[in-house]
C-alpha atoms as a PDB file:
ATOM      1  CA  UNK A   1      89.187-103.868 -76.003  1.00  0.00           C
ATOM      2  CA  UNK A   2      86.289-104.833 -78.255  1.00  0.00           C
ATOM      3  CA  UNK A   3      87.569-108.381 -79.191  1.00  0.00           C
ATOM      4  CA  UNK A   4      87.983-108.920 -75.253  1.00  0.00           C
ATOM      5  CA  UNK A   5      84.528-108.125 -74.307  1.00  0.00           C
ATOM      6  CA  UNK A   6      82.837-110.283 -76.915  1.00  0.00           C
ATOM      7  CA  UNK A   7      85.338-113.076 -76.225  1.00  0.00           C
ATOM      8  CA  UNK A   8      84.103-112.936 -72.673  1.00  0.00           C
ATOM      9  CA  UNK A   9      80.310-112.620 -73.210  1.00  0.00           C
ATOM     10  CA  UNK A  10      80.740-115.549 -75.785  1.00  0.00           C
ATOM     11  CA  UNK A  11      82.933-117.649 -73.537  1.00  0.00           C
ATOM     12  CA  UNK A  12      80.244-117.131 -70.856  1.00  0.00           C
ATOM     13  CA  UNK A  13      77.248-118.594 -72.698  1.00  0.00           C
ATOM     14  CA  UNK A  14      79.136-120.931 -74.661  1.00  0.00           C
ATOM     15  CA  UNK A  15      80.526-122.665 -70.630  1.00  0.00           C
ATOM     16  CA  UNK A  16      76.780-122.024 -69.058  1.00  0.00           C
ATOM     17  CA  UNK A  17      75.294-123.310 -72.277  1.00  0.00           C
ATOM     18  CA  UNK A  18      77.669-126.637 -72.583  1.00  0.00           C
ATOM     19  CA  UNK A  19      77.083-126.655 -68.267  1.00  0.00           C
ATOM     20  CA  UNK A  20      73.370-126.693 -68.426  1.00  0.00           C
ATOM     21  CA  UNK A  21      73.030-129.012 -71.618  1.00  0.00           C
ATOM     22  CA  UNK A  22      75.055-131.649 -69.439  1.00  0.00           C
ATOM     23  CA  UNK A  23      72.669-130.569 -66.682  1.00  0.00           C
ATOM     24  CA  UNK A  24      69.648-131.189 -68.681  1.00  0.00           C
ATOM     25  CA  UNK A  25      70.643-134.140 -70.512  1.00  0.00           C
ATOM     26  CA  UNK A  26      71.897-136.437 -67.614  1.00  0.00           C
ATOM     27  CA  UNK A  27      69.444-135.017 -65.113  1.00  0.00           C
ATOM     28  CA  UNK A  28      72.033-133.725 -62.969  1.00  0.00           C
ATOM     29  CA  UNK A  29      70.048-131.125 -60.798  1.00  0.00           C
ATOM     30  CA  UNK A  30      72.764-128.946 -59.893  1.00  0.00           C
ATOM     31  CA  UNK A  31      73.531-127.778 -62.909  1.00  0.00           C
ATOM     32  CA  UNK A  32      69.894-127.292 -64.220  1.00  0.00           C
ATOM     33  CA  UNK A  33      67.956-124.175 -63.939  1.00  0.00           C
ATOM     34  CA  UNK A  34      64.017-124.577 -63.960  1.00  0.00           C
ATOM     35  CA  UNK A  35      62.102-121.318 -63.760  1.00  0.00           C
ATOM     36  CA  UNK A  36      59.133-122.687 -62.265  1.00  0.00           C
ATOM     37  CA  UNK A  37      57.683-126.243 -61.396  1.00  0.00           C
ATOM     38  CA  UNK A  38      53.638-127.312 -61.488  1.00  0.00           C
ATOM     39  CA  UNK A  39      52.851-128.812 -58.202  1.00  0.00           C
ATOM     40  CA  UNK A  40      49.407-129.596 -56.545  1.00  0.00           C
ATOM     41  CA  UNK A  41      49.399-126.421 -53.885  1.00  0.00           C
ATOM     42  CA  UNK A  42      50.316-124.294 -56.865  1.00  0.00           C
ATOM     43  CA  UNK A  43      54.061-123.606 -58.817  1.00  0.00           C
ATOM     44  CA  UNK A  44      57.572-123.058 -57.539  1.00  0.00           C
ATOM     45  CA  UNK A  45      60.657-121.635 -58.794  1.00  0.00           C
ATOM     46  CA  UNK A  46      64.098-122.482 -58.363  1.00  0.00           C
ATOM     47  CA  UNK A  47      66.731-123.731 -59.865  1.00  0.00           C
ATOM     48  CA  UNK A  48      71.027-123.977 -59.551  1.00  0.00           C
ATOM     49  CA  UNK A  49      73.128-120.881 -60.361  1.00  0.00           C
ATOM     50  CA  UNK A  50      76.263-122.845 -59.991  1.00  0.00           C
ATOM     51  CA  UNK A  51      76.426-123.340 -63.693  1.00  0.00           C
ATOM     52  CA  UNK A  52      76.605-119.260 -64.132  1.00  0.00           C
ATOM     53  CA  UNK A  53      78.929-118.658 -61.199  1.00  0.00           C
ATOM     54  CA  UNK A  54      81.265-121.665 -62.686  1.00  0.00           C
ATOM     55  CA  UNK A  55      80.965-119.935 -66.085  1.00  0.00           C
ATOM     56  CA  UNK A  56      81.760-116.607 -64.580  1.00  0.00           C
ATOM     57  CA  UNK A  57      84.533-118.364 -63.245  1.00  0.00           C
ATOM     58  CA  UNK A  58      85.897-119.806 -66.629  1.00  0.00           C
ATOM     59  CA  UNK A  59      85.564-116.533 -68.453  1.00  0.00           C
ATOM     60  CA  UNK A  60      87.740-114.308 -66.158  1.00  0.00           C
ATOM     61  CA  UNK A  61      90.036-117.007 -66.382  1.00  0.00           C
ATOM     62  CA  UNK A  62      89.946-116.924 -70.355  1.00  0.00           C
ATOM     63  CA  UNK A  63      89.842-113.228 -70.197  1.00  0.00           C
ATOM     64  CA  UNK A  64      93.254-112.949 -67.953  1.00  0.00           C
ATOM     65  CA  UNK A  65      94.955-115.812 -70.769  1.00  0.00           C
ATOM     66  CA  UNK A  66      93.806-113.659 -73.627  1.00  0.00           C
ATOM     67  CA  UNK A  67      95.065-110.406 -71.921  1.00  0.00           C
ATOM     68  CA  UNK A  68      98.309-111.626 -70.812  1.00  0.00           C
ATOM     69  CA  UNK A  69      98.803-113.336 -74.390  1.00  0.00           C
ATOM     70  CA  UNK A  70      97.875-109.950 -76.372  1.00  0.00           C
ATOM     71  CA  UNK A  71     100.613-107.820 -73.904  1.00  0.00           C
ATOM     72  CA  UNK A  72     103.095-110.390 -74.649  1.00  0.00           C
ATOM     73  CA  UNK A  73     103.056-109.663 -78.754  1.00  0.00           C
END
C-alpha cells in the first residue's frame, strides 16, 4: 500500500514537472502556470491547470498498471 502511494505522488510531479518544463521552455501557454503577472493597472494571476489535471490523469492510469501487475504475482 505504501509503495503505491509514493509511486503515485512521484509519478504526479515527475508528469506535471516534465508538462510544465515543456510549457516553460517552448512558451507554450497552456501548459504554464504563472502565479501572478506585473501589469500597468496593477498584477494578475492565472495560469493553466491542464498540466495537473493531465498528470492526475497519468497517475491513476500508472496506479491501475501497478495494481493490476502486483495482483497478478
Amino acid at each position: 500500500m505504501v509503495k503505491t502511494v509514493i509511486l503515485g505522488f512521484l509519478s504526479f510531479f515527475l508528469v506535471s514537472y516534465l508538462l510544465l518544463s515543456i510549457g516553460y521552455k517552448f512558451q507554450i501557454e497552456w501548459l504554464m502556470f504563472q502565479y501572478y503577472e506585473e501589469t500597468p493597472t496593477g498584477f494578475s494571476t492565472g495560469g493553466s491547470v491542464i498540466p495537473f489535471i493531465i498528470a492526475i490523469i497519468v497517475t491513476f492510469f500508472i496506479g491501475e498498471s501497478y495494481h493490476k501487475r502486483q495482483n497478478s504475482k
